[in-house]
PDB file of N, CA and C in Angstrom:
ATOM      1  N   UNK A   1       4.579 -10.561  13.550  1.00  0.00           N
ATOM      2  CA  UNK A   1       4.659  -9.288  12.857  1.00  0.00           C
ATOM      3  C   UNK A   1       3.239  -8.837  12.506  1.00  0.00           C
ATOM      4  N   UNK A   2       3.208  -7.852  12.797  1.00  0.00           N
ATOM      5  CA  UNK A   2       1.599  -7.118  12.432  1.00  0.00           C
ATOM      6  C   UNK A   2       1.399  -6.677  10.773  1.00  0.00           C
ATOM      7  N   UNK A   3      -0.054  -6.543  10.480  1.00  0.00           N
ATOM      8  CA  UNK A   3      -0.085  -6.167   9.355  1.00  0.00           C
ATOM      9  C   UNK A   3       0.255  -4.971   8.665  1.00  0.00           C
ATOM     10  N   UNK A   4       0.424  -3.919   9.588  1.00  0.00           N
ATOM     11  CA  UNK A   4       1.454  -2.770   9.139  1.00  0.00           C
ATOM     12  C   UNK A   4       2.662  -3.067   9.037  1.00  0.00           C
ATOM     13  N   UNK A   5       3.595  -3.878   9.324  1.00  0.00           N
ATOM     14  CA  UNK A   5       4.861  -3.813   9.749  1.00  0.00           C
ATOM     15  C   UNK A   5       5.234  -4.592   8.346  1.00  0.00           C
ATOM     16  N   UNK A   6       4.578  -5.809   8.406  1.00  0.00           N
ATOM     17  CA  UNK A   6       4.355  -7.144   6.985  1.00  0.00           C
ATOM     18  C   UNK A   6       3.800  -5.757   5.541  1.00  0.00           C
ATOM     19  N   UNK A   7       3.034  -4.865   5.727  1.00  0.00           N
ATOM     20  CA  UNK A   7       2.800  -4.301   4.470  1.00  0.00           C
ATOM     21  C   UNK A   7       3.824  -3.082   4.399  1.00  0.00           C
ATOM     22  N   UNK A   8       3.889  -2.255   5.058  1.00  0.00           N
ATOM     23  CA  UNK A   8       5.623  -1.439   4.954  1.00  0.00           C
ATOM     24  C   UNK A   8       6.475  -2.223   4.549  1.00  0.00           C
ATOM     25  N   UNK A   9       7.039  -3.508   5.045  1.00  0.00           N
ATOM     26  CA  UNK A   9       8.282  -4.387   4.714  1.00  0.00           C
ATOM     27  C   UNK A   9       8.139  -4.649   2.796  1.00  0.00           C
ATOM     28  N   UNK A  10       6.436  -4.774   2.859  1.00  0.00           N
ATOM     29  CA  UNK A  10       6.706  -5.429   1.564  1.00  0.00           C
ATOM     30  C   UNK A  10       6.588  -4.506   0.379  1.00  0.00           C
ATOM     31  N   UNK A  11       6.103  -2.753   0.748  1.00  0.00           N
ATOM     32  CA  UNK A  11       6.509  -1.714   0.484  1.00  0.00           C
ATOM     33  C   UNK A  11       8.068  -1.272  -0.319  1.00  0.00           C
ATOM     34  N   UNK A  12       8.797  -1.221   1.289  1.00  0.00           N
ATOM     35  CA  UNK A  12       9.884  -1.057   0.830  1.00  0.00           C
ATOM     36  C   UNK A  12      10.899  -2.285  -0.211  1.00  0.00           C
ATOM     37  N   UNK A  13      10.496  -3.523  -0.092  1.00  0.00           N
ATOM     38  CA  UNK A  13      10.829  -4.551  -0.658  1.00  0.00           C
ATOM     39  C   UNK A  13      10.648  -4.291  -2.082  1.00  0.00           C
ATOM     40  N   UNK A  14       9.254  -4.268  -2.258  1.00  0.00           N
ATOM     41  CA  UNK A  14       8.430  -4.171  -3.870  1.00  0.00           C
ATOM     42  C   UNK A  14       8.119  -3.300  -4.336  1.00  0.00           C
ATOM     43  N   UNK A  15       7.988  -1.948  -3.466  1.00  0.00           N
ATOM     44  CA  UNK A  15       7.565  -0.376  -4.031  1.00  0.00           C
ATOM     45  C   UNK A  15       6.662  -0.404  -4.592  1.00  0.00           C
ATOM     46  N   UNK A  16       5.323  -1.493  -4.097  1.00  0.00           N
ATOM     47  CA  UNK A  16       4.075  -1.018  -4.213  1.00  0.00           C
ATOM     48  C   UNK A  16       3.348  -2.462  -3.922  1.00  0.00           C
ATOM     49  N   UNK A  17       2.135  -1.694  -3.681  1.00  0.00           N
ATOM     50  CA  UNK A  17       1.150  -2.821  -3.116  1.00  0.00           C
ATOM     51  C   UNK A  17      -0.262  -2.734  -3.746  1.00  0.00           C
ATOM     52  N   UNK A  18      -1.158  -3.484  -4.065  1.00  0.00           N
ATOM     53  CA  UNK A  18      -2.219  -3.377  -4.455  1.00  0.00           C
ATOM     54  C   UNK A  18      -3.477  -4.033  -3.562  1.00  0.00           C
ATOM     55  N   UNK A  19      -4.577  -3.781  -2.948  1.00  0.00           N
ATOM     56  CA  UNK A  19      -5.392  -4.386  -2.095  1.00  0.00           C
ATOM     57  C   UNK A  19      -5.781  -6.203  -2.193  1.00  0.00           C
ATOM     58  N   UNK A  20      -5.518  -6.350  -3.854  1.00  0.00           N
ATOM     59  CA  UNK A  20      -5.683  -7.769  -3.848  1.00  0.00           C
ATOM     60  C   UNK A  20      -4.674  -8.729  -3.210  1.00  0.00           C
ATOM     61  N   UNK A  21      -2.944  -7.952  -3.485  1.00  0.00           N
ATOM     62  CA  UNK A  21      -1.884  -8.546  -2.995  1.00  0.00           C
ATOM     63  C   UNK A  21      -1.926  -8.337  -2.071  1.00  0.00           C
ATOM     64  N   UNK A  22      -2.516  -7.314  -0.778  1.00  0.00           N
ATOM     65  CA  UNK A  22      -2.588  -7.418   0.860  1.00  0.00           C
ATOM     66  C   UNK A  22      -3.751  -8.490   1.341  1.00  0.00           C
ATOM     67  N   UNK A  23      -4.724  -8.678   0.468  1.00  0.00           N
ATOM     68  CA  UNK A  23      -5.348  -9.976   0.793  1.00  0.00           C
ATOM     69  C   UNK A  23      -4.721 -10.606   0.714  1.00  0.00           C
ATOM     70  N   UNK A  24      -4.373 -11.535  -0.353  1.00  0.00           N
ATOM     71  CA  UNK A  24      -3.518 -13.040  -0.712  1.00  0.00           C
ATOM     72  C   UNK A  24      -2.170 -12.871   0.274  1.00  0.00           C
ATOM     73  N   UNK A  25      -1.728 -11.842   0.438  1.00  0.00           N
ATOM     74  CA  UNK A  25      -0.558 -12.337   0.843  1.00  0.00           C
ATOM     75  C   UNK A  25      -0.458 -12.345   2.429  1.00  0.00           C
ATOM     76  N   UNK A  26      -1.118 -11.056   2.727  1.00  0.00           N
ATOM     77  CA  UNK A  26      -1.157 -10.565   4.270  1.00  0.00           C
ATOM     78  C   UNK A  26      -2.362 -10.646   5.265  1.00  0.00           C
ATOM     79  N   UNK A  27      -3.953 -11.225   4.493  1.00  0.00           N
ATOM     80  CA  UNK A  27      -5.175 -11.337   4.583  1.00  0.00           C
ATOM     81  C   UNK A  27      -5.690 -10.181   5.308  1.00  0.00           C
ATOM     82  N   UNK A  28      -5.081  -9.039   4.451  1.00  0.00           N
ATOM     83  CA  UNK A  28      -5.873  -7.513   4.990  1.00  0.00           C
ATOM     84  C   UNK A  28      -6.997  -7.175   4.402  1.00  0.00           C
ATOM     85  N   UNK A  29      -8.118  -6.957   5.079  1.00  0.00           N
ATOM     86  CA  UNK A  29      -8.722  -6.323   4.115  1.00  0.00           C
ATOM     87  C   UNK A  29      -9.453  -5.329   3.808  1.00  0.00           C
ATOM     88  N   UNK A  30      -8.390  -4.461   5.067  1.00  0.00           N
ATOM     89  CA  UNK A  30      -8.529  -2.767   4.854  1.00  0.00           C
ATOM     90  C   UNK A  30      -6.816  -2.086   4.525  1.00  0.00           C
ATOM     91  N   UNK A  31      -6.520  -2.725   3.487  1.00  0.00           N
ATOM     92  CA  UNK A  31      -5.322  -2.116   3.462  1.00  0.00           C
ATOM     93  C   UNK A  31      -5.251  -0.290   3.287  1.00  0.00           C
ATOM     94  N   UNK A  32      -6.443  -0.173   2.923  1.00  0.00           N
ATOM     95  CA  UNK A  32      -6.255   1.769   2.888  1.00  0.00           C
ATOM     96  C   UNK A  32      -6.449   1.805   4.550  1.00  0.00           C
ATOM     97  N   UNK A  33      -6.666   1.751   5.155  1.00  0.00           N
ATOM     98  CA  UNK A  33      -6.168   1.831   6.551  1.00  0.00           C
ATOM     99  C   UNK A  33      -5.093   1.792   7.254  1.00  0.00           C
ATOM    100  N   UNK A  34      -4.683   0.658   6.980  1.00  0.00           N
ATOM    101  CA  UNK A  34      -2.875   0.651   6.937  1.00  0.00           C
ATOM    102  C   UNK A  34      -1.803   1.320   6.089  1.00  0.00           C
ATOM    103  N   UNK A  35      -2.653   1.673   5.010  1.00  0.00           N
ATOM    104  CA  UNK A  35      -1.667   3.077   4.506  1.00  0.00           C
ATOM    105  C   UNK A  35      -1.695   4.316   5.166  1.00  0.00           C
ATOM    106  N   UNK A  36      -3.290   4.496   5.386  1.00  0.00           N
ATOM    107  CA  UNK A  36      -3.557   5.680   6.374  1.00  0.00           C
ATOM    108  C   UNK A  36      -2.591   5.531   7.498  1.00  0.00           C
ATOM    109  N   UNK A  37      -2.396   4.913   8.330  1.00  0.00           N
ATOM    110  CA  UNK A  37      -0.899   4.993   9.101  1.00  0.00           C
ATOM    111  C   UNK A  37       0.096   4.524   9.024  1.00  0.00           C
ATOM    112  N   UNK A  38       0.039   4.358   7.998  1.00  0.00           N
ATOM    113  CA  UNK A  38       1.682   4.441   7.703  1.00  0.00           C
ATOM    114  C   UNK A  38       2.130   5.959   7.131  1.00  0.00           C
ATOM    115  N   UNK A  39       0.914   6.716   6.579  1.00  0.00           N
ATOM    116  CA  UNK A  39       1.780   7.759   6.110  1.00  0.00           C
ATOM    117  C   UNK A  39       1.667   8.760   7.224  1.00  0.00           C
ATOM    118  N   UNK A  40       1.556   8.821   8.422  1.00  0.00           N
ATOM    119  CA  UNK A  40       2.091   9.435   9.541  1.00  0.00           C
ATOM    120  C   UNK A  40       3.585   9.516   9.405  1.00  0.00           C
ATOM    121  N   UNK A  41       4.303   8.094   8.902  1.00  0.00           N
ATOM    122  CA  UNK A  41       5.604   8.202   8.690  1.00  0.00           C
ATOM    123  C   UNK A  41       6.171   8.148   7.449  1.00  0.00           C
ATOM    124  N   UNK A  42       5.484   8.062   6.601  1.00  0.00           N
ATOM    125  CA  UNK A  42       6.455   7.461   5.213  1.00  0.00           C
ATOM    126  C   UNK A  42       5.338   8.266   4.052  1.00  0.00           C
ATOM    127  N   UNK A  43       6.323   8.278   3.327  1.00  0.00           N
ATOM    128  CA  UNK A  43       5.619   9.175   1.900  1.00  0.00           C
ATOM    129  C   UNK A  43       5.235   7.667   1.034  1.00  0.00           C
ATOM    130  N   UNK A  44       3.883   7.469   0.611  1.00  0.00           N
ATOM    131  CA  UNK A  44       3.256   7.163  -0.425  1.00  0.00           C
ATOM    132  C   UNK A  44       2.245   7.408  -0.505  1.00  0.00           C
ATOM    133  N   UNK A  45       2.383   7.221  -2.153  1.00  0.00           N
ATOM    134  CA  UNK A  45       1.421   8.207  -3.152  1.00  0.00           C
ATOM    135  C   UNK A  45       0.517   6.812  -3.814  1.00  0.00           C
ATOM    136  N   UNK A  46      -0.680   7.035  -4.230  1.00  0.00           N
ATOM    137  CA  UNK A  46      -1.657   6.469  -4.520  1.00  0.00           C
ATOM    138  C   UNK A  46      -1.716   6.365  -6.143  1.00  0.00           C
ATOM    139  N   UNK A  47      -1.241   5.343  -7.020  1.00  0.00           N
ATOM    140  CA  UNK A  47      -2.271   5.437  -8.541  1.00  0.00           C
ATOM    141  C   UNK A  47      -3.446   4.627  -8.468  1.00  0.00           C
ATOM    142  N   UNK A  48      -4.293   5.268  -9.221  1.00  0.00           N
ATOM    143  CA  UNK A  48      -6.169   4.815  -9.594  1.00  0.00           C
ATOM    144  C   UNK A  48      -5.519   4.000 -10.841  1.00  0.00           C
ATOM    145  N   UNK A  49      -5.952   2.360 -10.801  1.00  0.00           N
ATOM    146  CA  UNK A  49      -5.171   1.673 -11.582  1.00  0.00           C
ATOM    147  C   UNK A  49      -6.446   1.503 -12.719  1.00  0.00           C
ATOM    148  N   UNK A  50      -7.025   1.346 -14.085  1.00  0.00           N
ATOM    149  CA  UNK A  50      -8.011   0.901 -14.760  1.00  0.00           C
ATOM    150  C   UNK A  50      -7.861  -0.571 -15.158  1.00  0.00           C
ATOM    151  N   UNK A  51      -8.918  -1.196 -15.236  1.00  0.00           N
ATOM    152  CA  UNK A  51      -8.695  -2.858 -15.429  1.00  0.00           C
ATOM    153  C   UNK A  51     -10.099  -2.949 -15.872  1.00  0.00           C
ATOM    154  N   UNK A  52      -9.812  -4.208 -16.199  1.00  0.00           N
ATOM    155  CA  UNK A  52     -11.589  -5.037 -17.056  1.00  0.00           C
ATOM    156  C   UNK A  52     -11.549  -6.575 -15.765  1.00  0.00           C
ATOM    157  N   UNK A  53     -11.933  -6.571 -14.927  1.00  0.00           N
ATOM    158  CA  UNK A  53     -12.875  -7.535 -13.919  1.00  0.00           C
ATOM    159  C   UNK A  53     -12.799  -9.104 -14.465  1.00  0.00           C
ATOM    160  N   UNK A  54     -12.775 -10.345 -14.178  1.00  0.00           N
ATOM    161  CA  UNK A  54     -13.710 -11.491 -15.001  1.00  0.00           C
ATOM    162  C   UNK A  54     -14.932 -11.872 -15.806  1.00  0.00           C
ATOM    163  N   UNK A  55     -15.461 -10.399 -15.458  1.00  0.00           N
ATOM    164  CA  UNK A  55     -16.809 -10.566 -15.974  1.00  0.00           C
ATOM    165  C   UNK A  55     -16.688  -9.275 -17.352  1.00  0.00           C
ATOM    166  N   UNK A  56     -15.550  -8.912 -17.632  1.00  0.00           N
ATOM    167  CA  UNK A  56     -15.257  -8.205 -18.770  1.00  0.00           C
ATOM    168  C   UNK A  56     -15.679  -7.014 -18.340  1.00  0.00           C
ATOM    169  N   UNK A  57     -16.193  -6.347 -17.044  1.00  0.00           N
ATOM    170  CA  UNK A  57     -16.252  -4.886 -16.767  1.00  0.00           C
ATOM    171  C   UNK A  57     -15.234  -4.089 -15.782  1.00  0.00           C
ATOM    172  N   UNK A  58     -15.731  -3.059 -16.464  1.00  0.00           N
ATOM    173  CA  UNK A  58     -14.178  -2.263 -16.147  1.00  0.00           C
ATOM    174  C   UNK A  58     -14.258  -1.825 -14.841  1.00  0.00           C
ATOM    175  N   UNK A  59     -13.619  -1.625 -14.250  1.00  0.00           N
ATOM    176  CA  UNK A  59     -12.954  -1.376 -12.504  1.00  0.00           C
ATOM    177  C   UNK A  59     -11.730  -0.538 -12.251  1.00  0.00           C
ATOM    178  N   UNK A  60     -11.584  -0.192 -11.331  1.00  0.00           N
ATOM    179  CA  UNK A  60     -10.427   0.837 -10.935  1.00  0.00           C
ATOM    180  C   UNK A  60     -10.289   0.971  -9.338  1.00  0.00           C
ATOM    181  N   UNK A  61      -8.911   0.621  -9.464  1.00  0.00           N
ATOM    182  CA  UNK A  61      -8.667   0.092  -8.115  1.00  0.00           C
ATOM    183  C   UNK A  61      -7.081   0.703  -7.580  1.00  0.00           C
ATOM    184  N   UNK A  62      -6.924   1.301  -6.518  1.00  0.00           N
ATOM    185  CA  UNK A  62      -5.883   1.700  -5.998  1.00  0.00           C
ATOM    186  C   UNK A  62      -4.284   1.114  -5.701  1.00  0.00           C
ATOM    187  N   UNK A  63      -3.860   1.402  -6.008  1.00  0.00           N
ATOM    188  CA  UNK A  63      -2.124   0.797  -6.466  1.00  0.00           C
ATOM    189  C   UNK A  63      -1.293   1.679  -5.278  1.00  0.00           C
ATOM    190  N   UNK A  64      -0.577   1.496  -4.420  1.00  0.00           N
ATOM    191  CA  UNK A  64       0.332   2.114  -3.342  1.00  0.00           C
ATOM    192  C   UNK A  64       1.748   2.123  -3.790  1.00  0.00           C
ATOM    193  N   UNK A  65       2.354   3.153  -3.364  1.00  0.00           N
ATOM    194  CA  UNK A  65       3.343   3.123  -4.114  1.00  0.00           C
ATOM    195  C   UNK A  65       4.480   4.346  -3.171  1.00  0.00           C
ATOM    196  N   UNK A  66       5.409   3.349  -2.299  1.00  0.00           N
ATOM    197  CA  UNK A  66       6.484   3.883  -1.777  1.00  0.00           C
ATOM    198  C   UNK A  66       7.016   4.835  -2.159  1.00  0.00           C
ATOM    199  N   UNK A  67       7.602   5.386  -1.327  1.00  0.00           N
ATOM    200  CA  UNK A  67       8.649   6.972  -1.646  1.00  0.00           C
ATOM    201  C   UNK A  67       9.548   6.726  -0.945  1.00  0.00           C
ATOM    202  N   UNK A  68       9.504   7.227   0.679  1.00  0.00           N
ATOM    203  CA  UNK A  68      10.401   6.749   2.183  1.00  0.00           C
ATOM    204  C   UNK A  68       9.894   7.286   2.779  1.00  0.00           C
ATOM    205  N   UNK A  69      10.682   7.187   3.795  1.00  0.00           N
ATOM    206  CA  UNK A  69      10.839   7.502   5.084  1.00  0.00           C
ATOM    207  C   UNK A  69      10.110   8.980   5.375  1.00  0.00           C
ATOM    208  N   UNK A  70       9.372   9.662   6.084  1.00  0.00           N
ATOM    209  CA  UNK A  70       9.523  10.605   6.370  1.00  0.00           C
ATOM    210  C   UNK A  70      10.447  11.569   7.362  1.00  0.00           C
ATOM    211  N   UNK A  71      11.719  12.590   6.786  1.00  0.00           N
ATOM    212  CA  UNK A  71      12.170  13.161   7.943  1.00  0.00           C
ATOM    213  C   UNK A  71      12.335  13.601   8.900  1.00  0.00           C
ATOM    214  N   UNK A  72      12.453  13.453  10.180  1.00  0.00           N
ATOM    215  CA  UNK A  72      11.778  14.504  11.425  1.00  0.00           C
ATOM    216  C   UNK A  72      12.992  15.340  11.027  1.00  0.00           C
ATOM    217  N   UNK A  73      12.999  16.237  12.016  1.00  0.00           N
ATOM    218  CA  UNK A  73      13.686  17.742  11.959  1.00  0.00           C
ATOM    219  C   UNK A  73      15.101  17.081  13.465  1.00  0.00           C
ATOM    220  N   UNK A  74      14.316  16.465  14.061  1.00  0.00           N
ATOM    221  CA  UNK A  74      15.380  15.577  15.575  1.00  0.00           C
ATOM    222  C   UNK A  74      16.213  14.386  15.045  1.00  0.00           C
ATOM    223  N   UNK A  75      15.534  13.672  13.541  1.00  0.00           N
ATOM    224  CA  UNK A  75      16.774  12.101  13.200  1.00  0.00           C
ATOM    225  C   UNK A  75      17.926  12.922  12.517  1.00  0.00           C
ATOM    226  N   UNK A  76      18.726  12.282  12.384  1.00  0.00           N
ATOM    227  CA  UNK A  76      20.125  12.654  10.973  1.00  0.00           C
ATOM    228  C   UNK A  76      20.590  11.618  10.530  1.00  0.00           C
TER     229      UNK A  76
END
């Protein structure tokens, strides 16, 4: 299974993904790439997440976050 297919699955599974969990889990480590095509087909939307780092500084980091499917006008 490819790493689009493994991060959609775990999409629709979990309704959201974060770049650290496509490392550890899927060892991506361009997951905004693989969102970039995935949303050719599928609606998700992006939150800018705020956090404090190990080293106590603050960071902000992108959170993915399922919708579905996109409709063609030809499926039913």
């Amino acid at each position: 299974m490819s790493q689009i297919q493994q991060v959609l699955e775990h999409l629709k599974l979990h309704r959201s993904i974060t770049p650290i969990e496509a490392l550890n889990m899927y060892a991506s480590f361009r997951l905004s790439a693989i969102i970039f095509e995935l949303r050719k087909e599928h609606y998700i939307n992006t939150v800018l997440v705020d956090d404090v780092n190990k080293f106590g500084k603050p960071v902000q980091y992108a959170k993915y976050m399922y919708v579905g499917a996109i409709e063609s006008e030809g499926k039913k």
